[in-house]
N, C-alpha and C. Protein backbone atom coordinates (compact mmCIF):
# COMPACT_ATOMS: atom_id res chain seq x y z
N UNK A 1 31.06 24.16 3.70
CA UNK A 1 30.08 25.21 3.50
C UNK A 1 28.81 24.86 4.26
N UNK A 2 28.21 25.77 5.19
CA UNK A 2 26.92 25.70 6.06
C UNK A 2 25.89 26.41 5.40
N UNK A 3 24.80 25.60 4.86
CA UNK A 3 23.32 26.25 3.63
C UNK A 3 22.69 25.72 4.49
N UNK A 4 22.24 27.07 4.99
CA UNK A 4 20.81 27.30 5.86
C UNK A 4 20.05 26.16 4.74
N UNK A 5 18.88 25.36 5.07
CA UNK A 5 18.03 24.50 4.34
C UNK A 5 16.76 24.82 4.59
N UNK A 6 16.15 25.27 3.66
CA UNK A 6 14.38 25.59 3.63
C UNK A 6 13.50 24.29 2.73
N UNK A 7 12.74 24.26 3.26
CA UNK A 7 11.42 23.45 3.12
C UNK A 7 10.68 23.37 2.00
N UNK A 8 10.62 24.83 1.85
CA UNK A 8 9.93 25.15 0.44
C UNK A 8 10.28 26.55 0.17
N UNK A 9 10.50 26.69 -1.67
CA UNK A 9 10.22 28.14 -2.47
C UNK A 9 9.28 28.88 -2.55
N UNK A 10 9.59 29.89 -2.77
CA UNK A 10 8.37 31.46 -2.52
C UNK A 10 8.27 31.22 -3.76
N UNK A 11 7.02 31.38 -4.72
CA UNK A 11 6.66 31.44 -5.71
C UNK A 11 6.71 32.96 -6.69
N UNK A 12 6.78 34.25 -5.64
CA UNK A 12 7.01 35.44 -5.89
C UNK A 12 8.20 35.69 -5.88
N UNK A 13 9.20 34.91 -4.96
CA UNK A 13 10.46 35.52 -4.70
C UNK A 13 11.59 34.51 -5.48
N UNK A 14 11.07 33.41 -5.98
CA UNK A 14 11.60 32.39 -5.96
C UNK A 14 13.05 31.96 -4.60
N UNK A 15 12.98 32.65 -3.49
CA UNK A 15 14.11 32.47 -2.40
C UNK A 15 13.42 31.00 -1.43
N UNK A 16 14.28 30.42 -1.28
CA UNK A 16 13.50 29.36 0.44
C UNK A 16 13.14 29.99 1.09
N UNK A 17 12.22 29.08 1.75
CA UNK A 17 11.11 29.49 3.26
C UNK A 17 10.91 28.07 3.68
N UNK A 18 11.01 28.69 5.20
CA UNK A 18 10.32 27.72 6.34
C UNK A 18 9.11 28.09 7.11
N UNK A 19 8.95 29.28 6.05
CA UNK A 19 7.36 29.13 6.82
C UNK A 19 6.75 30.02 6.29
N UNK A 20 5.52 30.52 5.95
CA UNK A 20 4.79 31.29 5.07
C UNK A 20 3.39 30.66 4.12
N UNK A 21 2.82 31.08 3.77
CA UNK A 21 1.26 30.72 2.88
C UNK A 21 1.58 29.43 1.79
N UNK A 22 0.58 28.71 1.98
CA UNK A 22 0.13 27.70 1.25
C UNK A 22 -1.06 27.78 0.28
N UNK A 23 -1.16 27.78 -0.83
CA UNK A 23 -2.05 28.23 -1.79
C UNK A 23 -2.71 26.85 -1.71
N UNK A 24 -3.96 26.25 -1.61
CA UNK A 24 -5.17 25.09 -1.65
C UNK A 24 -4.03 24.00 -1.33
N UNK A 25 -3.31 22.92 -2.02
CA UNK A 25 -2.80 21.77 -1.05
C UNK A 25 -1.54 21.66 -1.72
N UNK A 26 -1.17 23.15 -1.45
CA UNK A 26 0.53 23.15 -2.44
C UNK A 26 0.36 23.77 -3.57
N UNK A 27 -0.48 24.00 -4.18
CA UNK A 27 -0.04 24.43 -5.57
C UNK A 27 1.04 25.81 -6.02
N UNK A 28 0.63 26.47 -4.52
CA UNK A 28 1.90 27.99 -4.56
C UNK A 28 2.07 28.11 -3.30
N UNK A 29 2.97 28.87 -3.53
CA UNK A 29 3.90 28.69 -1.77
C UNK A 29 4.25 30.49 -1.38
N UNK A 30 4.30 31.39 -0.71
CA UNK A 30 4.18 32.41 -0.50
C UNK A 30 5.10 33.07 0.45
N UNK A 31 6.12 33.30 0.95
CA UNK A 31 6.92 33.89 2.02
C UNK A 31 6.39 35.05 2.76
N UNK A 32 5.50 35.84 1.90
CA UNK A 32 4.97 37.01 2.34
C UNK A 32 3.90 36.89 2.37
N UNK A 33 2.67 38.15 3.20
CA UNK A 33 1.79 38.47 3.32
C UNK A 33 1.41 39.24 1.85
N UNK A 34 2.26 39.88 1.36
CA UNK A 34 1.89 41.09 0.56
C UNK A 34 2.35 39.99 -1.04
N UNK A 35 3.09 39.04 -1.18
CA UNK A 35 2.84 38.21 -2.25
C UNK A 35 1.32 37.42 -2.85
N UNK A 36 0.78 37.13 -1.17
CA UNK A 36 -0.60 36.37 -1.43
C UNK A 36 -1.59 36.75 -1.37
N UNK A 37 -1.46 38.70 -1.14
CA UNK A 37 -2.93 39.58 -1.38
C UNK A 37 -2.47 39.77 -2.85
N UNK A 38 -1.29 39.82 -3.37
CA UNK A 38 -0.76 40.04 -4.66
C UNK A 38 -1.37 39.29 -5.75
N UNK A 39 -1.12 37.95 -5.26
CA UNK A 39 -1.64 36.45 -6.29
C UNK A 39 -3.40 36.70 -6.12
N UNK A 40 -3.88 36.80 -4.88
CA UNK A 40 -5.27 36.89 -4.59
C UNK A 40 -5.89 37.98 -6.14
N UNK A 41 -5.59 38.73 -5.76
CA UNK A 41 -5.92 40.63 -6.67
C UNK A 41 -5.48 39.90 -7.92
N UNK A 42 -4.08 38.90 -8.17
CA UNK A 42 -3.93 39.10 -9.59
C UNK A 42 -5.80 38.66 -10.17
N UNK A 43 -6.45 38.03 -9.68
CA UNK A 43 -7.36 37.10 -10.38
C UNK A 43 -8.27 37.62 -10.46
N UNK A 44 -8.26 38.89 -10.37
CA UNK A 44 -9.73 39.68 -10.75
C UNK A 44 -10.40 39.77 -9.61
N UNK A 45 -11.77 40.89 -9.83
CA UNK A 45 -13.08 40.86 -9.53
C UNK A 45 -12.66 41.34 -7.99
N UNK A 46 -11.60 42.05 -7.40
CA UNK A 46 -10.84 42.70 -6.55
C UNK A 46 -11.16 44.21 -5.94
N UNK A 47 -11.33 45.05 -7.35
CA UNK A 47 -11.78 46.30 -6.97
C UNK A 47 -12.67 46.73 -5.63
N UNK A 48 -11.64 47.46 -5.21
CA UNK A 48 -12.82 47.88 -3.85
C UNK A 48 -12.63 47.40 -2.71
N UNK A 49 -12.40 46.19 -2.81
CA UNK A 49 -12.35 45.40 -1.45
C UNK A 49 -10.63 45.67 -0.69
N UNK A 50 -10.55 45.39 0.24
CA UNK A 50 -9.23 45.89 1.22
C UNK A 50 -8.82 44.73 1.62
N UNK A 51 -7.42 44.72 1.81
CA UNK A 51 -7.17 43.65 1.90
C UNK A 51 -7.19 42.33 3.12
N UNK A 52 -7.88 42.92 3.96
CA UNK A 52 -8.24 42.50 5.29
C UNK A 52 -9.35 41.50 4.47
N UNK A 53 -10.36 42.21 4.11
CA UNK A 53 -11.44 41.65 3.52
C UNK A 53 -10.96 40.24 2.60
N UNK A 54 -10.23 40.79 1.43
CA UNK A 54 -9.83 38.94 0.56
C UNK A 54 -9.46 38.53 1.19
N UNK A 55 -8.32 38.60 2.17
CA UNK A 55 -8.08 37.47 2.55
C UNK A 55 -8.50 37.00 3.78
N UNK A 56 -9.83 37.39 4.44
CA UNK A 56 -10.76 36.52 5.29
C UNK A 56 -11.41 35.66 4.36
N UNK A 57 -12.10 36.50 3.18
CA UNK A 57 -12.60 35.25 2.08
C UNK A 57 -12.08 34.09 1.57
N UNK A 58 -10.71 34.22 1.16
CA UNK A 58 -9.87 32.77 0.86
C UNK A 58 -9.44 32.80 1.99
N UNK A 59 -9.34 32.76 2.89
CA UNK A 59 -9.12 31.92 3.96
C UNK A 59 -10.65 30.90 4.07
N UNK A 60 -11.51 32.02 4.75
CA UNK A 60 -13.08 31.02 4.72
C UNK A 60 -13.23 29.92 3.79
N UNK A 61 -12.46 29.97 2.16
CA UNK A 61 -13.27 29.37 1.64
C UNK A 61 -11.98 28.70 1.36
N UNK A 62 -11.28 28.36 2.12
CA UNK A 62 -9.70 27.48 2.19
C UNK A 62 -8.93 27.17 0.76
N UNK A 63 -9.00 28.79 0.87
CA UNK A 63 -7.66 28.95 -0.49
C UNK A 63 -6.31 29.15 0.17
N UNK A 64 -6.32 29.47 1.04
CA UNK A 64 -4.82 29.34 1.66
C UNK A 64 -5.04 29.12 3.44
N UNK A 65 -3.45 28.75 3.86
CA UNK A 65 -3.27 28.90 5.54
C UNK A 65 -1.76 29.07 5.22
N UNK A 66 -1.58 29.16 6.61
CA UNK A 66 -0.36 29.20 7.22
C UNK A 66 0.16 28.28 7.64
N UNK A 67 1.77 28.42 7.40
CA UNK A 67 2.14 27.46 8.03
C UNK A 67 3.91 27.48 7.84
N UNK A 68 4.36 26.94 9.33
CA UNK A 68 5.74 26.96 9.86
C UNK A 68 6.33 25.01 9.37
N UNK A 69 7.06 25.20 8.70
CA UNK A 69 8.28 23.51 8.09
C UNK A 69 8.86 23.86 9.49
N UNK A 70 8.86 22.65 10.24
CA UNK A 70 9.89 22.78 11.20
C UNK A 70 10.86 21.52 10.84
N UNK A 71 10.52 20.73 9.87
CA UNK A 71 11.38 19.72 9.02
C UNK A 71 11.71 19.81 7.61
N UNK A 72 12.86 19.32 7.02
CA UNK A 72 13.51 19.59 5.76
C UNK A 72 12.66 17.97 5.15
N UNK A 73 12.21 18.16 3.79
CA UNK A 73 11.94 16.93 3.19
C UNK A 73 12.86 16.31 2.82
N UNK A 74 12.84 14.85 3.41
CA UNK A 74 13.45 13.75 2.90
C UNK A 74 14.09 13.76 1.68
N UNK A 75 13.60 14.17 0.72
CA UNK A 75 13.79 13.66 -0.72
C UNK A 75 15.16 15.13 -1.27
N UNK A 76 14.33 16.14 -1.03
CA UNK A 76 14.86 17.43 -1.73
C UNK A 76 14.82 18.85 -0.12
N UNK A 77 15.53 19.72 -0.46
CA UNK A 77 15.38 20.79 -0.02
C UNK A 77 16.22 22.02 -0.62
N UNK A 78 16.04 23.40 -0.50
CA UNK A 78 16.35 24.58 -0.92
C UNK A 78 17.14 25.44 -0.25
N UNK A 79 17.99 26.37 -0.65
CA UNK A 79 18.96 27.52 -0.03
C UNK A 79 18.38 28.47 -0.18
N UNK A 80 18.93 29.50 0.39
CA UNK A 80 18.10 31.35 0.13
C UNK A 80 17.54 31.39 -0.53
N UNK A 81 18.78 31.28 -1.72
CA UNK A 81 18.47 31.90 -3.50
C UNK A 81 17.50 30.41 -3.80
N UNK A 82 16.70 29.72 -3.79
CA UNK A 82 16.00 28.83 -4.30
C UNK A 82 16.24 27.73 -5.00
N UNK A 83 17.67 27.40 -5.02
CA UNK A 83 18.42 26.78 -5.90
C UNK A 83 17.56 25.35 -4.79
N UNK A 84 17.39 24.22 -6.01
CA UNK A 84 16.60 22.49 -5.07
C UNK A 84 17.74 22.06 -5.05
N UNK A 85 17.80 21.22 -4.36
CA UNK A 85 18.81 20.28 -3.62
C UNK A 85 18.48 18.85 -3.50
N UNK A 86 18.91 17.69 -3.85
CA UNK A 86 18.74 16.26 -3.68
C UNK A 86 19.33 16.10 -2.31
N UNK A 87 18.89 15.28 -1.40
CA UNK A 87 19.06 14.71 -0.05
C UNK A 87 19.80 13.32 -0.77
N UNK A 88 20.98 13.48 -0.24
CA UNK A 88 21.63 12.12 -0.85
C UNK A 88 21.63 11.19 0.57
């Protein structure tokens, strides 16, 4: 059996990703654009603003970036469906 291997889980989708949003130094992991204006808005104080706008603000104020795994971790890694995996 050949399992594509991802890097890290979407926190919205729970599926693997190799590449997508980083919430401050890991704490949430994002596959989409429209998950991390999602998480942004869940937290209030949102009204009004567009979404171009939040997320120049957490970006500025380094609540999230981007970013491409072009390596599987040593220890563990993930399939589509999100299921973790031990690296034996």
């Amino acid at each position: 059996m050949n399992t594509q291997k991802f890097a890290r889980r979407c926190d919205a989708t729970g599926c693997g990703m190799n590449e997508g949003y980083v919430v401050r130094d890991g704490e949430l992991y994002f596959s989409e654009r429209e998950y991390l204006i999602n998480w942004l808005r869940s937290r209030g104080g949102m009204d009004g603003l567009s979404d171009e706008f939040i997320l120049d603000e957490a970006y500025n104020n380094e609540e999230y970036y981007y970013t491409e795994w072009e390596e599987i971790d040593d220890e563990y890694y993930y399939d589509a469906e999100g299921n973790e995996y031990e690296t034996n």
